[in-house]
C-alpha atoms as a PDB file:
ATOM      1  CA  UNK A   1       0.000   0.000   0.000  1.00  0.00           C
ATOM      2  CA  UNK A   2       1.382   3.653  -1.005  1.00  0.00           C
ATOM      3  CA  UNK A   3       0.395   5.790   1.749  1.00  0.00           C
ATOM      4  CA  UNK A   4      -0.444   9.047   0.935  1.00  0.00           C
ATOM      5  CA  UNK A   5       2.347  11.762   0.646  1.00  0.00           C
ATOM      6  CA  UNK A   6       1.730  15.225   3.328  1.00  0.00           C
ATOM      7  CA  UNK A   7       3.675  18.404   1.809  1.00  0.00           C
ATOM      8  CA  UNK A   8       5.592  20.503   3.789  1.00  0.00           C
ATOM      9  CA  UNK A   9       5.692  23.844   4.214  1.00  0.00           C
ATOM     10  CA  UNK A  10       8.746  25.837   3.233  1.00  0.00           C
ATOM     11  CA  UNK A  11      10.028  27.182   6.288  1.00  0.00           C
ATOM     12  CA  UNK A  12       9.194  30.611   5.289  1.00  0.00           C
ATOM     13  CA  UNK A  13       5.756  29.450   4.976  1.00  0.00           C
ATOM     14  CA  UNK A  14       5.557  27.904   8.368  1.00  0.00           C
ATOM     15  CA  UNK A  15       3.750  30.644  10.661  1.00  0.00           C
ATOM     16  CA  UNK A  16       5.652  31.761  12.928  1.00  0.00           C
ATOM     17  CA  UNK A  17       4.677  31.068  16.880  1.00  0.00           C
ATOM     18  CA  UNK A  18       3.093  34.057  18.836  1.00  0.00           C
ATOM     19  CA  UNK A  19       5.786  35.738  21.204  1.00  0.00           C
ATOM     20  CA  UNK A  20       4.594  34.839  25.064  1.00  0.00           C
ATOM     21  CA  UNK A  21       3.383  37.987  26.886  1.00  0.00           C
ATOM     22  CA  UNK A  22       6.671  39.357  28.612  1.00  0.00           C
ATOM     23  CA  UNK A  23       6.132  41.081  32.344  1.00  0.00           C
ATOM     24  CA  UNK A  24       5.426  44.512  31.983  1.00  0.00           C
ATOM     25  CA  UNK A  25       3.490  47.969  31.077  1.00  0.00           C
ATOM     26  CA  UNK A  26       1.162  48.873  28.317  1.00  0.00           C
ATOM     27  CA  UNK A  27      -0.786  52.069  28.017  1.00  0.00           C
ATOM     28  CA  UNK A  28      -4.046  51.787  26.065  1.00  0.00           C
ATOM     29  CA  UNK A  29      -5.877  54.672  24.125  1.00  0.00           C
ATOM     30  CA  UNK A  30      -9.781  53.306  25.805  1.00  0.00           C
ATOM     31  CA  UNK A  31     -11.742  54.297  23.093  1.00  0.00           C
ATOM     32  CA  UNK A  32     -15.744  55.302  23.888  1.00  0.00           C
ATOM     33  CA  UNK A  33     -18.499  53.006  24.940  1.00  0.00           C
ATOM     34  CA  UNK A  34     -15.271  50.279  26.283  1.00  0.00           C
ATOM     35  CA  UNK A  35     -15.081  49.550  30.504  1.00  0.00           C
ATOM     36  CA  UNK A  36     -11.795  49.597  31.553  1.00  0.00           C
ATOM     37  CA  UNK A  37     -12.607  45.634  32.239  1.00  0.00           C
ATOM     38  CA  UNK A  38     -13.523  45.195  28.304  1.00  0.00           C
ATOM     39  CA  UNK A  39      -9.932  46.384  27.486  1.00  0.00           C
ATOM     40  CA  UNK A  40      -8.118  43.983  29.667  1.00  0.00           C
ATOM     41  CA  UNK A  41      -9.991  41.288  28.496  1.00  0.00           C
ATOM     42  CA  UNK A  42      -9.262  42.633  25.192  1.00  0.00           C
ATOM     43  CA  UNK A  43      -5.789  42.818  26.156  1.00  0.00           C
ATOM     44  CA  UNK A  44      -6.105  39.287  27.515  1.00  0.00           C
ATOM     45  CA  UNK A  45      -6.673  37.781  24.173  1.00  0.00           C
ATOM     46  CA  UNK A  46      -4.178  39.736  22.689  1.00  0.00           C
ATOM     47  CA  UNK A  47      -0.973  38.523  24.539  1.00  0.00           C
ATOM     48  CA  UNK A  48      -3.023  34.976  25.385  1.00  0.00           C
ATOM     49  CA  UNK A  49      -2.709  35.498  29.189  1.00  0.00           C
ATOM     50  CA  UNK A  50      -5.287  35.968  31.480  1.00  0.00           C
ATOM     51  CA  UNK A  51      -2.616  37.926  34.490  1.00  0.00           C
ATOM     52  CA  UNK A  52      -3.775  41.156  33.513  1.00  0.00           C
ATOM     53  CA  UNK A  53      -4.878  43.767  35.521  1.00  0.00           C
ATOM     54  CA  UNK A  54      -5.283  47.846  35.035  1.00  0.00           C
ATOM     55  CA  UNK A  55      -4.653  51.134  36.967  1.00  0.00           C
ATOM     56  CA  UNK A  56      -6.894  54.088  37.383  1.00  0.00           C
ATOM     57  CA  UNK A  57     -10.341  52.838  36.107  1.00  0.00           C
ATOM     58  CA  UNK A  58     -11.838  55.211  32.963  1.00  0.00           C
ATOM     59  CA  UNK A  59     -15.763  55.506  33.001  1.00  0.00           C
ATOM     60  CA  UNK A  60     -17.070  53.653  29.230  1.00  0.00           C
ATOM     61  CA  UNK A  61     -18.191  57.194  28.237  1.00  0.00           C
ATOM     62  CA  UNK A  62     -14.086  58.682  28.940  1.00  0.00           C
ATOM     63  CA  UNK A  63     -11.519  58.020  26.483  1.00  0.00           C
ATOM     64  CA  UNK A  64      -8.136  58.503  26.843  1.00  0.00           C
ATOM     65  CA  UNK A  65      -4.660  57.050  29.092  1.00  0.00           C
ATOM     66  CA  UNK A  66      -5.302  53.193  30.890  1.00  0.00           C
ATOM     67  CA  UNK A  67      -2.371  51.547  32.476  1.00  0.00           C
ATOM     68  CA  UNK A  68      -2.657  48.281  32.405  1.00  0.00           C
ATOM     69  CA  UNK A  69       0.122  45.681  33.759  1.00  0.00           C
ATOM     70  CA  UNK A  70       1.104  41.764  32.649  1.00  0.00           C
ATOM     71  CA  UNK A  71       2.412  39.177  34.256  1.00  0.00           C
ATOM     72  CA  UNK A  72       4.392  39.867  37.255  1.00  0.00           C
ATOM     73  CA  UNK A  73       3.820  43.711  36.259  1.00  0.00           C
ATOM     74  CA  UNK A  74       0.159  43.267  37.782  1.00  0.00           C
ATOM     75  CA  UNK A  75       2.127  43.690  41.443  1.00  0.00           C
ATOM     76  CA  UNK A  76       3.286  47.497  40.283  1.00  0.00           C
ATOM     77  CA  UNK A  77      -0.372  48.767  39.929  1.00  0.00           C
ATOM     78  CA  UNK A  78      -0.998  49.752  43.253  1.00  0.00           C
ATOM     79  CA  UNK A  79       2.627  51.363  43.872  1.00  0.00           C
ATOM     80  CA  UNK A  80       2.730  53.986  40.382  1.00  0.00           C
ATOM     81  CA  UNK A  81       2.591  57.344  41.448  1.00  0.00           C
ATOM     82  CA  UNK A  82      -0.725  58.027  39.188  1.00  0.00           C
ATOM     83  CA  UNK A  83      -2.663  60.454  41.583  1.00  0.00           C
ATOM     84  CA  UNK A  84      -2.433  63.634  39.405  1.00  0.00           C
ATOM     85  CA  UNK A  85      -4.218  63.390  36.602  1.00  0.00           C
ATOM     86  CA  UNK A  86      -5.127  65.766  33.277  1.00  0.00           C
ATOM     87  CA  UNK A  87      -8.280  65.613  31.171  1.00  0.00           C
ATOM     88  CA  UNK A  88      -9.833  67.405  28.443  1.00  0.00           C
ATOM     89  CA  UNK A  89     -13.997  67.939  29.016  1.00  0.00           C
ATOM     90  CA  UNK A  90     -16.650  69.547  27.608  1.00  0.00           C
ATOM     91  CA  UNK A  91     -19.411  70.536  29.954  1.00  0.00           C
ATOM     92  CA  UNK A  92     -22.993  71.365  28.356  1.00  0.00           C
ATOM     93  CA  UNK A  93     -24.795  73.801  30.382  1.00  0.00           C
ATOM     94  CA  UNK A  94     -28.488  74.359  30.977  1.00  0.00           C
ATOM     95  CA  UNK A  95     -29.193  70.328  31.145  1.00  0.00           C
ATOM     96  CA  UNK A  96     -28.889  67.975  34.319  1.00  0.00           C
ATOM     97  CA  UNK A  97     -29.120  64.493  34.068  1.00  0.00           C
ATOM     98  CA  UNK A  98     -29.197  61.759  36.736  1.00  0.00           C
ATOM     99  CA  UNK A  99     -25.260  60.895  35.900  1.00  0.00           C
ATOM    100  CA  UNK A 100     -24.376  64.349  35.901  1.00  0.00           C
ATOM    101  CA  UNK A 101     -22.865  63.752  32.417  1.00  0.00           C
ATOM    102  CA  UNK A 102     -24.486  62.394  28.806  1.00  0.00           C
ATOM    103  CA  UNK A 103     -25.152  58.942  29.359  1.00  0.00           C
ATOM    104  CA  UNK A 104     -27.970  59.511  31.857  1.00  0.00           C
ATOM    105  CA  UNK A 105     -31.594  60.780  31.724  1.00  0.00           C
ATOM    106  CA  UNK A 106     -32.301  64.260  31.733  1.00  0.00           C
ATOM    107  CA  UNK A 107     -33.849  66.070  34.468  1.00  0.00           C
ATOM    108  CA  UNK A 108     -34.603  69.520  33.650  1.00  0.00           C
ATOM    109  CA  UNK A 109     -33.351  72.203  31.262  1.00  0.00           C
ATOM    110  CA  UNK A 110     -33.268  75.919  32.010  1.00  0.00           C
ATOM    111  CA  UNK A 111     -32.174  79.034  29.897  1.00  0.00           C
ATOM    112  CA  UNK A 112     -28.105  80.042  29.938  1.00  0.00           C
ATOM    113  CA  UNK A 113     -27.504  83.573  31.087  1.00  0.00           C
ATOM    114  CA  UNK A 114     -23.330  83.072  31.740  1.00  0.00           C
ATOM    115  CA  UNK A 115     -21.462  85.808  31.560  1.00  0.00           C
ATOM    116  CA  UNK A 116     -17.484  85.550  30.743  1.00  0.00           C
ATOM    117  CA  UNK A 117     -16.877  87.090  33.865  1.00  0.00           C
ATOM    118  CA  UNK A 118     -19.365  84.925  36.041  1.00  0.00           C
ATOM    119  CA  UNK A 119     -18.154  81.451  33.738  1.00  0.00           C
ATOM    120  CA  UNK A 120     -14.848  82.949  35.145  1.00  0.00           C
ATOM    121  CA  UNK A 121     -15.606  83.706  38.811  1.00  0.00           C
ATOM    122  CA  UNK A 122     -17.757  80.005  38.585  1.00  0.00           C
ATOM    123  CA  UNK A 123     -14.736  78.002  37.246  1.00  0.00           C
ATOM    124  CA  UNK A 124     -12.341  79.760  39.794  1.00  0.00           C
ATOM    125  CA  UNK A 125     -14.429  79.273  42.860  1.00  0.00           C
ATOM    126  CA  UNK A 126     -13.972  74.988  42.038  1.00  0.00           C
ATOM    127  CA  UNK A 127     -10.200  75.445  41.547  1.00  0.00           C
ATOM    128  CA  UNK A 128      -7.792  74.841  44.289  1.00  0.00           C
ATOM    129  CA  UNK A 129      -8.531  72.077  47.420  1.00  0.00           C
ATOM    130  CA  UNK A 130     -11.989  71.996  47.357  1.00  0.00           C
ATOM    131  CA  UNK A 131     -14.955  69.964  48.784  1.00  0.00           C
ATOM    132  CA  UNK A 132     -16.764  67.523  46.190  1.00  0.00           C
ATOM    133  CA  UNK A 133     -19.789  65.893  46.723  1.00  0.00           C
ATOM    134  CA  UNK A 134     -19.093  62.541  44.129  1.00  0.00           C
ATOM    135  CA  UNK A 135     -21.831  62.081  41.322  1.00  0.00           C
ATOM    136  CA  UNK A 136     -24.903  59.888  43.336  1.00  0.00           C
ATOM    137  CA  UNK A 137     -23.547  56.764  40.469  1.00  0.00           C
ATOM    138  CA  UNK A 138     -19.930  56.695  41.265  1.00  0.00           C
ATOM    139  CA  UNK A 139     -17.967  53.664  42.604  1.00  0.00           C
ATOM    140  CA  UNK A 140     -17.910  55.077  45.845  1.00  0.00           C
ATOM    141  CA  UNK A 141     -19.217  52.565  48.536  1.00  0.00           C
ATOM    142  CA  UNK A 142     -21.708  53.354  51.040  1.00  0.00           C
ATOM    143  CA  UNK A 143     -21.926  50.503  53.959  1.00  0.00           C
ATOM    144  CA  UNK A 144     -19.680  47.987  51.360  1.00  0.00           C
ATOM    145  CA  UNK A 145     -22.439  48.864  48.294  1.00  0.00           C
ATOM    146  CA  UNK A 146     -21.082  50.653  45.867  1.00  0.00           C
ATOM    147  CA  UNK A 147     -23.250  54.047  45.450  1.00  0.00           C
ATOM    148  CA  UNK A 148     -24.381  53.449  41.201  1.00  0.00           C
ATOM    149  CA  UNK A 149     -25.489  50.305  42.849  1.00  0.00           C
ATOM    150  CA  UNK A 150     -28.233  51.581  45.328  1.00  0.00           C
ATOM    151  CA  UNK A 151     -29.290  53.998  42.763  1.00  0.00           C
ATOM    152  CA  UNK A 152     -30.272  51.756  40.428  1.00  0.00           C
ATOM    153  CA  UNK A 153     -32.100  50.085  43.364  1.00  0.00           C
ATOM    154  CA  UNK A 154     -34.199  52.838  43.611  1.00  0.00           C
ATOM    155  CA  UNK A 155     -32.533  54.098  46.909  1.00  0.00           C
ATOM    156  CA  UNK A 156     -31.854  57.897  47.709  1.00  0.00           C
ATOM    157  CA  UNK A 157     -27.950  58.111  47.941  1.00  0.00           C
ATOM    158  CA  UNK A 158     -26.588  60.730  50.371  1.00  0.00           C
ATOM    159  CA  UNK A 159     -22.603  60.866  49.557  1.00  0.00           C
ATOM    160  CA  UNK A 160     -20.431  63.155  51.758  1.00  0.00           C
ATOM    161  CA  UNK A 161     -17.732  65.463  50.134  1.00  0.00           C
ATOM    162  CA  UNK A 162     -14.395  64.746  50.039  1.00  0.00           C
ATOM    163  CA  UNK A 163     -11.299  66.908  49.879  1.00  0.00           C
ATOM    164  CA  UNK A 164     -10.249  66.778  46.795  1.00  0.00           C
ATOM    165  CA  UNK A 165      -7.647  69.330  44.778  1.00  0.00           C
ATOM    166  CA  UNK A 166      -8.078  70.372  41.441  1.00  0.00           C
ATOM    167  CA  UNK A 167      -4.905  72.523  40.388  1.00  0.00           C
ATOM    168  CA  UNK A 168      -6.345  73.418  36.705  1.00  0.00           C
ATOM    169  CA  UNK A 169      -9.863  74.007  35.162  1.00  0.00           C
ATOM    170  CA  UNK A 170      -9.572  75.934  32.182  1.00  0.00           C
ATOM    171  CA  UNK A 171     -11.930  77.395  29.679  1.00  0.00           C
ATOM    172  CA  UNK A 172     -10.010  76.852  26.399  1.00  0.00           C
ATOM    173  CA  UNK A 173     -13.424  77.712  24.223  1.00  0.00           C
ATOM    174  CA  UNK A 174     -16.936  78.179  24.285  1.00  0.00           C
ATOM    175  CA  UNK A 175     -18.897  76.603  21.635  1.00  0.00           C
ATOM    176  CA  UNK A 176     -22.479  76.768  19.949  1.00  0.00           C
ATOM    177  CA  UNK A 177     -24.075  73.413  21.224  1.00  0.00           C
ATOM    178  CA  UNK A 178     -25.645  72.483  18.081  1.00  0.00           C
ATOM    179  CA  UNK A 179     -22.755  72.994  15.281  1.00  0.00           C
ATOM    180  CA  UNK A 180     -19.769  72.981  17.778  1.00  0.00           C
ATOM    181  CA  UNK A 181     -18.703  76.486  16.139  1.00  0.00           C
ATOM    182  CA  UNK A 182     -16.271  78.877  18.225  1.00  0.00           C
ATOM    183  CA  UNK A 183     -19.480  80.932  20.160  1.00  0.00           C
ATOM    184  CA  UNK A 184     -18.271  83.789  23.127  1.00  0.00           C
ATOM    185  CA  UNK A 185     -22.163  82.842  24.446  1.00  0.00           C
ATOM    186  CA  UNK A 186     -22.187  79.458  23.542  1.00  0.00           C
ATOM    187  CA  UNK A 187     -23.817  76.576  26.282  1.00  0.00           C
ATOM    188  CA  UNK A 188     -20.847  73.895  25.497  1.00  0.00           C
ATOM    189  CA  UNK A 189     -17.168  74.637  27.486  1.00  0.00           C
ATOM    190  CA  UNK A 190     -14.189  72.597  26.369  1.00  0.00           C
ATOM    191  CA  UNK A 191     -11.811  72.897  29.375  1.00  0.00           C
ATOM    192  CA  UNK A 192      -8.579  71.185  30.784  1.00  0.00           C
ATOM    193  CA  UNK A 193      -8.599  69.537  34.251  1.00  0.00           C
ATOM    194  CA  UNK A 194      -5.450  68.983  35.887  1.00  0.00           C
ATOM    195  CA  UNK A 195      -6.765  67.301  39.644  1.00  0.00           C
ATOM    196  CA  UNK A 196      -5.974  64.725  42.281  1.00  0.00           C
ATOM    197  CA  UNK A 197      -7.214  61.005  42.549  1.00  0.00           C
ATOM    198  CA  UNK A 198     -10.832  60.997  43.963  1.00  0.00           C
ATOM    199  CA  UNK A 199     -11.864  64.113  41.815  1.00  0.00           C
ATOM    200  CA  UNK A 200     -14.707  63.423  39.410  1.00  0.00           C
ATOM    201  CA  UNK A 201     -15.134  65.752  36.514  1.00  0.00           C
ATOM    202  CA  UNK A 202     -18.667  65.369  35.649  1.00  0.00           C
ATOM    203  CA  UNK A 203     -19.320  67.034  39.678  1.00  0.00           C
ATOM    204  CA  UNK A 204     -16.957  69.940  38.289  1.00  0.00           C
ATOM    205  CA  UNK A 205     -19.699  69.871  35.899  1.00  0.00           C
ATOM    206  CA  UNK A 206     -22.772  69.762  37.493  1.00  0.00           C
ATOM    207  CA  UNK A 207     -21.356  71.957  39.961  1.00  0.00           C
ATOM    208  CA  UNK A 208     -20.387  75.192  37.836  1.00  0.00           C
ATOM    209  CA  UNK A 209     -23.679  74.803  36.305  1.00  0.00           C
ATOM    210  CA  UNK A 210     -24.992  74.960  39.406  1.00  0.00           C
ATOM    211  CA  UNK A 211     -22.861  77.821  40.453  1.00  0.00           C
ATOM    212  CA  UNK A 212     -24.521  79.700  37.883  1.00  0.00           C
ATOM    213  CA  UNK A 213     -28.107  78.553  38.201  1.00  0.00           C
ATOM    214  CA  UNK A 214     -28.411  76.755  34.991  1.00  0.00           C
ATOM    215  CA  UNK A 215     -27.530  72.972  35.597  1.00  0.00           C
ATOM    216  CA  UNK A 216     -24.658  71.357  33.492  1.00  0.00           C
ATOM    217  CA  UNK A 217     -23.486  68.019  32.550  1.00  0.00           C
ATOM    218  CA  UNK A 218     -20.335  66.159  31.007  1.00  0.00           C
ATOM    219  CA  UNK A 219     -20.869  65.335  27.158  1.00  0.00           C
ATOM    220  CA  UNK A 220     -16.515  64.828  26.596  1.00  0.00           C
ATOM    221  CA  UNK A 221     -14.074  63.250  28.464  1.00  0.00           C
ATOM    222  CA  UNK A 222     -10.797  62.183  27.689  1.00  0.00           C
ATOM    223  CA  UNK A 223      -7.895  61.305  29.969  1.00  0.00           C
ATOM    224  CA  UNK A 224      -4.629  62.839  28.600  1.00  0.00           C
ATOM    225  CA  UNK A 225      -2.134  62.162  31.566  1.00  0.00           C
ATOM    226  CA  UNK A 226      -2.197  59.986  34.520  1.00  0.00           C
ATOM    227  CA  UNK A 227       1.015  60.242  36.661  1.00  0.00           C
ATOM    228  CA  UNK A 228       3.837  59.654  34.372  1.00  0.00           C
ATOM    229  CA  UNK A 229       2.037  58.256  31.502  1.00  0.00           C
ATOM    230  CA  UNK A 230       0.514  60.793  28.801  1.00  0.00           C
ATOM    231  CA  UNK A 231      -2.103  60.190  25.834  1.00  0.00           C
ATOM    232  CA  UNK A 232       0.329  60.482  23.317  1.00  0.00           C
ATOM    233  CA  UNK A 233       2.602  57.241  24.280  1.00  0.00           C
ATOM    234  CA  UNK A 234      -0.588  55.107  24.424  1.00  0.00           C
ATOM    235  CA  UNK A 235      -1.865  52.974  21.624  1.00  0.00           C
ATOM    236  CA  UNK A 236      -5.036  52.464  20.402  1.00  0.00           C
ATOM    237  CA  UNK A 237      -6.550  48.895  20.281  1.00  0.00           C
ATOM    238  CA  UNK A 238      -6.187  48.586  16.585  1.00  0.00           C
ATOM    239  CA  UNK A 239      -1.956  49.194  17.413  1.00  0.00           C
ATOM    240  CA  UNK A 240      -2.065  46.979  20.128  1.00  0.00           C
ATOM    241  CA  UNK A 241      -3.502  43.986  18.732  1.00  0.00           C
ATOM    242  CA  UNK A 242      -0.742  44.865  15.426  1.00  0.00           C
ATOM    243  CA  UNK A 243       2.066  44.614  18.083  1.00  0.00           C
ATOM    244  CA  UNK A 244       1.136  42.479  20.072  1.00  0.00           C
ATOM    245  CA  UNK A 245       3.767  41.038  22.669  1.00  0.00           C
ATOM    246  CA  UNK A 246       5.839  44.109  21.123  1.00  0.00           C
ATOM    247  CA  UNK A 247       3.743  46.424  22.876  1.00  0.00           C
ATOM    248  CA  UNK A 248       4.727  45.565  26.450  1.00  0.00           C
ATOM    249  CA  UNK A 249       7.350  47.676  28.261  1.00  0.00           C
ATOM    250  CA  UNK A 250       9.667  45.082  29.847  1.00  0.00           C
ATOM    251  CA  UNK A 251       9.532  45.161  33.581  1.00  0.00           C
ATOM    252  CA  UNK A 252      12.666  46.142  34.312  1.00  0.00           C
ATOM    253  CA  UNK A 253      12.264  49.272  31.812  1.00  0.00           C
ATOM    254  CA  UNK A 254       8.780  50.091  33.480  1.00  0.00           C
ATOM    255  CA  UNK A 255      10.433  49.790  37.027  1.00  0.00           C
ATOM    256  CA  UNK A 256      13.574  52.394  35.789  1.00  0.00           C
ATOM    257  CA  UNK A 257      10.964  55.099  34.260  1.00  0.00           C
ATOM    258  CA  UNK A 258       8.014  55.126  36.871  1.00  0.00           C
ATOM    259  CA  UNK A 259      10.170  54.601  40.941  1.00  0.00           C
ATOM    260  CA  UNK A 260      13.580  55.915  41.805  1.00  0.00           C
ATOM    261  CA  UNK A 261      16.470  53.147  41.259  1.00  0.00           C
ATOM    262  CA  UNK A 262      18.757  51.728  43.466  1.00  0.00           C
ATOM    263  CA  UNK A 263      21.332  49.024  42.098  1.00  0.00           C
ATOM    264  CA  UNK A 264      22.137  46.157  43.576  1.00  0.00           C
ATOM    265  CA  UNK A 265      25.797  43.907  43.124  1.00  0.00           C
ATOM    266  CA  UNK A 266      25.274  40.215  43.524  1.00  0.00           C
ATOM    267  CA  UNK A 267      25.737  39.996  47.423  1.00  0.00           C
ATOM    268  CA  UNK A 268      23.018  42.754  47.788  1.00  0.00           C
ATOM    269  CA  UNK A 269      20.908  40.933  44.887  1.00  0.00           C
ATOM    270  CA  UNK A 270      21.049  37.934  46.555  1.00  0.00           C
ATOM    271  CA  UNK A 271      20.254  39.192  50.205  1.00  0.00           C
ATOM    272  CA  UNK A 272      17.038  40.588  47.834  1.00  0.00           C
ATOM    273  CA  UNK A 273      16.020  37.458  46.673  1.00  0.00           C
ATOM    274  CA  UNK A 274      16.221  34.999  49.891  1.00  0.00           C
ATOM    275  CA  UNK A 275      14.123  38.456  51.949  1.00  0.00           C
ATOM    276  CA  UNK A 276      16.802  39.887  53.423  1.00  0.00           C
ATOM    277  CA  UNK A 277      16.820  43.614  54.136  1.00  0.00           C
ATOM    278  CA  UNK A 278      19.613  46.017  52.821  1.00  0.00           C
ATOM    279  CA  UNK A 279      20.799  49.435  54.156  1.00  0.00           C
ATOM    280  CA  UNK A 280      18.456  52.399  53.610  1.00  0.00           C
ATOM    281  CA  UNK A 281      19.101  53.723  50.164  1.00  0.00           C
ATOM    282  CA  UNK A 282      18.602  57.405  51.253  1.00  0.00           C
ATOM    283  CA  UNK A 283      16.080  57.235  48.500  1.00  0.00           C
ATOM    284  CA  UNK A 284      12.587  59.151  48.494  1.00  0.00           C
ATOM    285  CA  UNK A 285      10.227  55.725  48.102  1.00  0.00           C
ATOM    286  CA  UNK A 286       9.070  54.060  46.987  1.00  0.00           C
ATOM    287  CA  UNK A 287      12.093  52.961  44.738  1.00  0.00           C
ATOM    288  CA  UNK A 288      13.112  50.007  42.065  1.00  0.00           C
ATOM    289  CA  UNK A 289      16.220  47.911  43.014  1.00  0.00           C
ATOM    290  CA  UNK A 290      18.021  46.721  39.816  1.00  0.00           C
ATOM    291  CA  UNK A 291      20.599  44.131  39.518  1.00  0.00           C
ATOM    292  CA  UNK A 292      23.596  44.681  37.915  1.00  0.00           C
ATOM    293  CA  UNK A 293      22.284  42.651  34.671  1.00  0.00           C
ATOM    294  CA  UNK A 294      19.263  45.093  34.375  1.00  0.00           C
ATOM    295  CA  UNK A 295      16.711  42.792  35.962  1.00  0.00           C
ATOM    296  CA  UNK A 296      14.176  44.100  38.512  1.00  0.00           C
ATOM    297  CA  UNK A 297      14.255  42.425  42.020  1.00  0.00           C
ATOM    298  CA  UNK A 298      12.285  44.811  43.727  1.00  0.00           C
ATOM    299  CA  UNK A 299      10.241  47.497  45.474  1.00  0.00           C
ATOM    300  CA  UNK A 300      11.700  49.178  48.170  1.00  0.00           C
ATOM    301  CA  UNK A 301      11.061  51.851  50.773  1.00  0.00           C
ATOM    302  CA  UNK A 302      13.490  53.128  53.672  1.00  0.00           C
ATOM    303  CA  UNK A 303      12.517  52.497  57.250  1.00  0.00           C
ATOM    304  CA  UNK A 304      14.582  53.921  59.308  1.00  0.00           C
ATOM    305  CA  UNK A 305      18.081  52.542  58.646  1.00  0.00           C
ATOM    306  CA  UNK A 306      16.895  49.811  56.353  1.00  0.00           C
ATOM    307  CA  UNK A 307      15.123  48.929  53.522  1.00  0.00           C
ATOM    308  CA  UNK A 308      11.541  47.379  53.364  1.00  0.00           C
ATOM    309  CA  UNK A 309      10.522  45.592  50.489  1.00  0.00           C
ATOM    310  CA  UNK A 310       6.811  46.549  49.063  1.00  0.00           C
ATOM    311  CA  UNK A 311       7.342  43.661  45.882  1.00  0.00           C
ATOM    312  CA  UNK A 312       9.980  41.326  45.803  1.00  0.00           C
ATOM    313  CA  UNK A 313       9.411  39.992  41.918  1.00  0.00           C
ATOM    314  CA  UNK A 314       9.899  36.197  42.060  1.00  0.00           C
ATOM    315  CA  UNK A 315      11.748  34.963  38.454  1.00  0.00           C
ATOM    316  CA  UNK A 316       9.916  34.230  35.507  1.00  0.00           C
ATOM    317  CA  UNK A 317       8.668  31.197  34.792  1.00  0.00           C
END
């Protein structure tokens, strides 16, 4: 019997294998109408691993910076210095909605009366440290619920105000609402935000529309900075999925640009890796410690006269 003959593939023809997902960094352009949790899983089936996790959660209206970290990078999420953050808005006035920005129902509509100098005086008044009362369907838990949560329940939510500092909210045009035309009496503000963690834009909203007896809401968000990371070093999905494994900034690389370093020789690196604690580095913390090869060991913070590790990053594999 002649068994049948199977051809082979030139080896140029022979697909090659996807690259694993290395440990690190990427930061994602979200694009509108995605959670934050729709692009990690995204993300998940990109690099074919499911340790994913993200920094710094964007609402599925926002668009804009998401940090999201792989592999043993998931353990630098909660240590990045992301608590000053920069957005471009555009606040509608003379509408409320239940949200407090466009993807909830509106509530009543009044006539816009805003002077430039009382948009001014409104705008300056919510600049600074100031105390926000959070949107009634933010994250923000009430007795372990969050508060979107008992709203949709039909419950009244109360939230108390927070101290929160917003360091810029500029006007940088007002617009006709209808054509989106440069209008000095127009109803729609683009602004830039530059604020702390914990401050919610669509409350800057509501609340200089309030300021000026008119109502307002959020129609345009987009995150362009969050700590280190800026808008214009982020990549869309469409680049992401083209890249790939290609897309990931190494761990050691993301440990050098975001913390302080502190290098190690191999007596210190090895004290590292078996939990032993090294001098304090005199460093402001928290801070990478490098090995002499490159590779990150650690997170690190001084204590007195030593070190205290925040991460010690077992090896790959």
């Amino acid at each position: 019997m002649t068994l049948p003959t199977t051809s082979r593939a030139e080896p140029s023809q022979v697909p090659a294998a996807p690259l694993p997902a290395p440990d690190g960094l990427v930061i994602v352009d979200k694009p509108a109408g995605w959670t934050s949790h729709d692009v990690v899983a995204k993300a998940r089936r990109i690099l074919r691993t499911r340790k994913i996790g993200h920094a710094g959660t964007l609402d599925p209206m926002a668009t804009g910076v998401l940090v999201l970290g792989v592999g043993r990078a998931t353990k630098l999420l909660g240590h990045l210095a992301l608590t000053d953050k920069e957005y471009e808005a555009v606040i509608r006035l003379g509408v409320t909605t239940v949200t407090d920005d466009a993807e909830g129902e509106p509530v009543e509509e009044r006539p816009v009366d805003a002077t430039a100098d009382a948009l001014a005086a409104a705008i300056g008044r919510l600049t600074g440290e100031i105390d926000q009362v959070p949107s009634s369907v933010s994250a923000v838990k009430i007795d372990g619920k969050r508060a979107y949560a008992r709203v949709r329940s039909g419950e009244e939510v109360q939230l108390a105000p927070r101290r929160v500092t917003v360091s810029a909210f500029e006007l940088r045009e007002r617009r006709d609402r209808d054509t989106g035309a440069p209008d000095p009496a127009g109803t729609d503000l683009a602004v830039r935000v530059a604020c702390s963690s914990g401050t919610y834009v669509r409350a800057l909203a509501r609340d200089v529309g309030a300021d000026l007896g008119c109502g307002g809401h959020l129609t345009y968000l987009r995150r362009t900075r969050v700590g280190p990371f800026e808008v214009a070093d982020a990549l869309d999905l469409d680049a992401f999925a083209e890249r790939a494994a290609t897309a990931v900034t190494p761990l050691a690389a993301a440990v050098t640009s975001a913390f302080p370093v502190r290098r190690v020789d191999a007596d210190e690196a090895d004290a590292v890796a078996h939990g032993r604690r090294l001098p304090a580095a005199g460093l402001p913390g928290p801070y990478g410690v490098v090995a002499g090869d490159g590779a990150a060991l650690a997170l690190a913070e001084d204590h007195g006269r030593e070190s205290r590790y925040l991460v010690v990053f077992a090896p790959a594999g």
